[in-house]
Protein backbone atom coordinates (compact mmCIF):
# COMPACT_ATOMS: atom_id res chain seq x y z
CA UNK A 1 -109.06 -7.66 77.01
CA UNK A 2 -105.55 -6.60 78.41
CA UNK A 3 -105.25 -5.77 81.67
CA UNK A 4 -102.99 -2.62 82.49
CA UNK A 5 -100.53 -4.56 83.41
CA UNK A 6 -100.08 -7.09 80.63
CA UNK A 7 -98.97 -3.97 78.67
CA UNK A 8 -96.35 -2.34 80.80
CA UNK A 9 -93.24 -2.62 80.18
CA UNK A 10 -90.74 -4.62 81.95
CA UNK A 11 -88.92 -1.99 83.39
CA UNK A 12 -91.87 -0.48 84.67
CA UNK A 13 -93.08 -3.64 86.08
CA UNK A 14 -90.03 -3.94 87.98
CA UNK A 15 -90.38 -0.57 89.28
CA UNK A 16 -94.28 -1.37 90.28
CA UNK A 17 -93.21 -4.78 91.77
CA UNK A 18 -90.17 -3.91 94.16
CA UNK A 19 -91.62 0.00 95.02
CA UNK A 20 -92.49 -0.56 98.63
CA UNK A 21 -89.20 -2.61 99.40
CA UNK A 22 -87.26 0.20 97.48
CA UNK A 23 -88.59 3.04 99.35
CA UNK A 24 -88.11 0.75 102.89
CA UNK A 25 -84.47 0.42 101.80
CA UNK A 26 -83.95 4.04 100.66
CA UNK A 27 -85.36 5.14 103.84
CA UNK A 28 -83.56 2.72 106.06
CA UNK A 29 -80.14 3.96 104.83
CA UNK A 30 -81.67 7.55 105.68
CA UNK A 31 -82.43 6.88 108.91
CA UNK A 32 -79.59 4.91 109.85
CA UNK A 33 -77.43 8.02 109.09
CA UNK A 34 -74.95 5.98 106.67
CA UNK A 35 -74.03 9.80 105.43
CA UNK A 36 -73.91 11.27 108.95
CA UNK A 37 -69.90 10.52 109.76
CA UNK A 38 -66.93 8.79 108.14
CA UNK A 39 -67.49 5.60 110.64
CA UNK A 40 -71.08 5.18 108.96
CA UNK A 41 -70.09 6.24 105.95
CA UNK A 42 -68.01 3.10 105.86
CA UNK A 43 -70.60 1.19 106.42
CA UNK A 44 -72.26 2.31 103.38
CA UNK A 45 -69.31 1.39 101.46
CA UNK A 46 -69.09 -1.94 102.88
CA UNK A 47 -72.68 -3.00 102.48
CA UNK A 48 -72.65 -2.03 98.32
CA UNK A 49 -69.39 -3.74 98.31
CA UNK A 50 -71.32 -7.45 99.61
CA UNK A 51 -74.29 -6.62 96.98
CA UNK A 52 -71.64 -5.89 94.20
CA UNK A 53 -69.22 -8.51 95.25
CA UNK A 54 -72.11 -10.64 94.94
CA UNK A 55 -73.59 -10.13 91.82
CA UNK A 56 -70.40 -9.12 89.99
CA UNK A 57 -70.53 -12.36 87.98
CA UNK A 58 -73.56 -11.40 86.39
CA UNK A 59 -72.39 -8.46 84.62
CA UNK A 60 -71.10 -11.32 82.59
CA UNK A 61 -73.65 -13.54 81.93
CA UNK A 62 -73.74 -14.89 78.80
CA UNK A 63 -77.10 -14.43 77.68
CA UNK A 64 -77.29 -11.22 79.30
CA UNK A 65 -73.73 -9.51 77.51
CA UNK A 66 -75.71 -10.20 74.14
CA UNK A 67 -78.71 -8.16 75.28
CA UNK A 68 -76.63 -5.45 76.39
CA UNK A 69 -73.50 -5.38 75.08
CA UNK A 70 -71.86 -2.26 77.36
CA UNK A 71 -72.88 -4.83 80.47
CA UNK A 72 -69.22 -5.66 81.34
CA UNK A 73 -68.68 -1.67 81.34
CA UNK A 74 -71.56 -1.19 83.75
CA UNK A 75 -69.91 -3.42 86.39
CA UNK A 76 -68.88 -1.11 89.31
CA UNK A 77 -67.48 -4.12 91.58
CA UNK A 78 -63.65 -2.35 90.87
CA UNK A 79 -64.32 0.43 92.01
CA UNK A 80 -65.95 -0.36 94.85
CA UNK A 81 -62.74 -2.26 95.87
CA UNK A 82 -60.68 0.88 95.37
CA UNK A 83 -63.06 2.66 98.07
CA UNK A 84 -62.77 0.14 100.05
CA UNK A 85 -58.84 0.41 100.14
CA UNK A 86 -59.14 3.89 100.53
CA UNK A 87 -61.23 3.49 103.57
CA UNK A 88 -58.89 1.30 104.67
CA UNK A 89 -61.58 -1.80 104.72
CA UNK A 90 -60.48 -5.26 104.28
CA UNK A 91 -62.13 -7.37 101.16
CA UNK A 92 -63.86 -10.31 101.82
CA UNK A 93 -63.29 -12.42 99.18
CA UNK A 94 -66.20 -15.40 99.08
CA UNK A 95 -69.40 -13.83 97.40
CA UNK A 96 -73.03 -15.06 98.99
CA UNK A 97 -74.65 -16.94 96.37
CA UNK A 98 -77.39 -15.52 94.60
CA UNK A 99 -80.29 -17.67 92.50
CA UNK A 100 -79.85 -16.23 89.39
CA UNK A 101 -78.75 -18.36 86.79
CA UNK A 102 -81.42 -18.02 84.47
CA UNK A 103 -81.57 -14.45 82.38
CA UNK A 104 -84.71 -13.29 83.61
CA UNK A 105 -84.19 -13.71 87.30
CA UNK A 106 -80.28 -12.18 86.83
CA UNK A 107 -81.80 -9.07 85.32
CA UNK A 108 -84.11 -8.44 88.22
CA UNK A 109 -80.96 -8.45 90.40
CA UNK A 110 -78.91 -5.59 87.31
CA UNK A 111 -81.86 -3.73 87.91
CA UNK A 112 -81.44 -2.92 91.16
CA UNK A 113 -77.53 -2.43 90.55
CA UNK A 114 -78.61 -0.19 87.59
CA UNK A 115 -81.30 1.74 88.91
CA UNK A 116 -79.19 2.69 91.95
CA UNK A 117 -76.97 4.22 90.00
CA UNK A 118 -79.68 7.56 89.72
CA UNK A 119 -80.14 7.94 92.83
CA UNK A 120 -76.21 8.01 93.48
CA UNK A 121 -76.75 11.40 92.41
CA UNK A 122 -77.68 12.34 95.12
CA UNK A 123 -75.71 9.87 97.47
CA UNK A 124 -72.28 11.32 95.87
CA UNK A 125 -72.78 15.15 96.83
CA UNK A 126 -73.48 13.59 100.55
CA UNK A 127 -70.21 11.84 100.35
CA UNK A 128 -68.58 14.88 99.00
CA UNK A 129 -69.33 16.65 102.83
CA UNK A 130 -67.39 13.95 103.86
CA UNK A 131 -64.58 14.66 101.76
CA UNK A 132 -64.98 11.53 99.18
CA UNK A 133 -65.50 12.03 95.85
CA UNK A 134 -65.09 10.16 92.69
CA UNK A 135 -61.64 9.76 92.34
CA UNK A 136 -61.06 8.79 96.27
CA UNK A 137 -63.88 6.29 98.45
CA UNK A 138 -66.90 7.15 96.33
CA UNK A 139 -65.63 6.28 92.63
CA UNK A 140 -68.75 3.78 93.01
CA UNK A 141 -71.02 6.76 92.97
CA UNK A 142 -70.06 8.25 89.81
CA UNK A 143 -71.82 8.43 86.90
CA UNK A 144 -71.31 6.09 84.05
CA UNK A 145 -69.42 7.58 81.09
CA UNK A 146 -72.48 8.23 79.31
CA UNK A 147 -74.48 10.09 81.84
CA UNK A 148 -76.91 8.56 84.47
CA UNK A 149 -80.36 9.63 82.48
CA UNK A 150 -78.91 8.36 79.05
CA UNK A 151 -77.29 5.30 80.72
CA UNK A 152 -80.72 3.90 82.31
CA UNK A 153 -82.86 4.79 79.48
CA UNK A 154 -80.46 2.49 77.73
CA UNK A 155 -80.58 -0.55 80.07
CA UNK A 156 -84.42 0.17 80.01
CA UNK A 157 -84.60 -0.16 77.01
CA UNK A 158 -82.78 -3.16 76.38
CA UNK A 159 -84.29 -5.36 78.80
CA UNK A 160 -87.70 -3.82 77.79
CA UNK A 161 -87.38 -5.04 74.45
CA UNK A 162 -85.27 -8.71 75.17
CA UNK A 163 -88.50 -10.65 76.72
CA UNK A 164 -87.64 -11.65 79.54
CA UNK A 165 -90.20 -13.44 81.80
CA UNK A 166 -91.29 -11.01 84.02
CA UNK A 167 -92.23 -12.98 87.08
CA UNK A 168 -88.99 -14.52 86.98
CA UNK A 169 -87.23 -11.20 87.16
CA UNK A 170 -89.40 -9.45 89.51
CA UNK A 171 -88.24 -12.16 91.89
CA UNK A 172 -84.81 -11.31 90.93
CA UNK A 173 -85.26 -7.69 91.98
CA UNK A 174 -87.12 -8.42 95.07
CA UNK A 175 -84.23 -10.71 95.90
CA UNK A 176 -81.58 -8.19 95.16
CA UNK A 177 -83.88 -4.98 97.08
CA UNK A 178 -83.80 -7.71 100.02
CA UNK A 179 -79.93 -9.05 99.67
CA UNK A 180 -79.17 -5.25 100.32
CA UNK A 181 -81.85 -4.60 103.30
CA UNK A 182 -80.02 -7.55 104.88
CA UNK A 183 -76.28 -6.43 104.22
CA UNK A 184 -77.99 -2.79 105.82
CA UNK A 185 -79.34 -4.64 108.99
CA UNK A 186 -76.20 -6.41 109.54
CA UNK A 187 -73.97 -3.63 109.23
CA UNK A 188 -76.45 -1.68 111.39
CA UNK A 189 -76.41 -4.45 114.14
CA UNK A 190 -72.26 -4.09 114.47
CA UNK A 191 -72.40 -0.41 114.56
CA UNK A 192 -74.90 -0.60 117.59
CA UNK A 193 -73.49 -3.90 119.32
CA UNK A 194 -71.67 -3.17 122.67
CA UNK A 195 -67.88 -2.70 122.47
């Protein structure tokens, strides 16, 4: 007999397997107040700039661009640099390495990319009080051309139906969840170190 689980989907698997370091991340960048100033706001922009500049090699992945062929579109690495010049930041130009040559484990890591993309729905009308929006330091935050809810459902639905192993890309995600919480921390530990 199938257990519940050997019938969910993988998106839904993903979003069972990474929910308690999700919520930890969403409510460390809360707390830390990344939407509170201009200064922390910065910081904001820096850390998805590491995660992006990281995994921006993935969004072409061979394997992966045949699955979802709009992939190369969904890559938000450019304009992330373009906030980062408007918020006068400096680009660093050697990504971390990330485990995630094989398709399964890279698609845990789009996930996260992807699925932060809804919740920059809400992250973009904070950086509006700020004065960004997306044509100046929050182009990142925009929605794809398509819409956010139509744009998911799409990547859902692609890697739902590719078969991907799905231990192999809840690691992925994990990883990715845990490459940001660390980029977070770090950033956190400069704004509070002692001039």
């Amino acid at each position: 007999m199938n257990k519940p689980s050997d019938i969910l989907s993988l998106s839904l698997r993903l979003k069972e397997a990474t929910h308690t370091i999700h919520e930890d991340l969403d409510k460390s960048i809360m707390a830390q107040g990344l939407f509170s100033s201009t200064d922390r706001y910065r910081n904001f922009v820096k850390l998805q700039y590491q995660f992006h500049r990281d995994i921006n090699v993935l969004y072409h992945h061979t394997q992966l661009v045949e699955i979802i062929p709009d992939l190369s579109a969904r890559n938000r690495y450019a304009q992330i640099c373009l906030d980062m010049d408007d918020l006068d930041l400096s680009l660093a130009s050697t990504p971390k390495p990330i485990d995630a040559e094989e398709a399964s484990s890279a698609i845990g890591w789009l996930y996260v990319a992807e699925g932060s993309k809804l919740g920059a729905n809400f992250l973009i009308k904070l950086a509006k009080k700020l004065g960004f929006n997306e044509a100046f330091g929050a182009r990142h935050l925009a929605a794809d051309p398509g819409g956010r809810g139509s744009s998911w459902n799409a990547f859902k639905s692609a890697i739902d139906h590719a078969g991907f192993d799905p231990a192999l890309a809840a690691e992925g995600a994990q990883a990715g969840f845990l490459r940001v919480k660390s980029y977070l921390l770090a950033a956190n530990d400069k704004h509070n170190a002692p001039a």
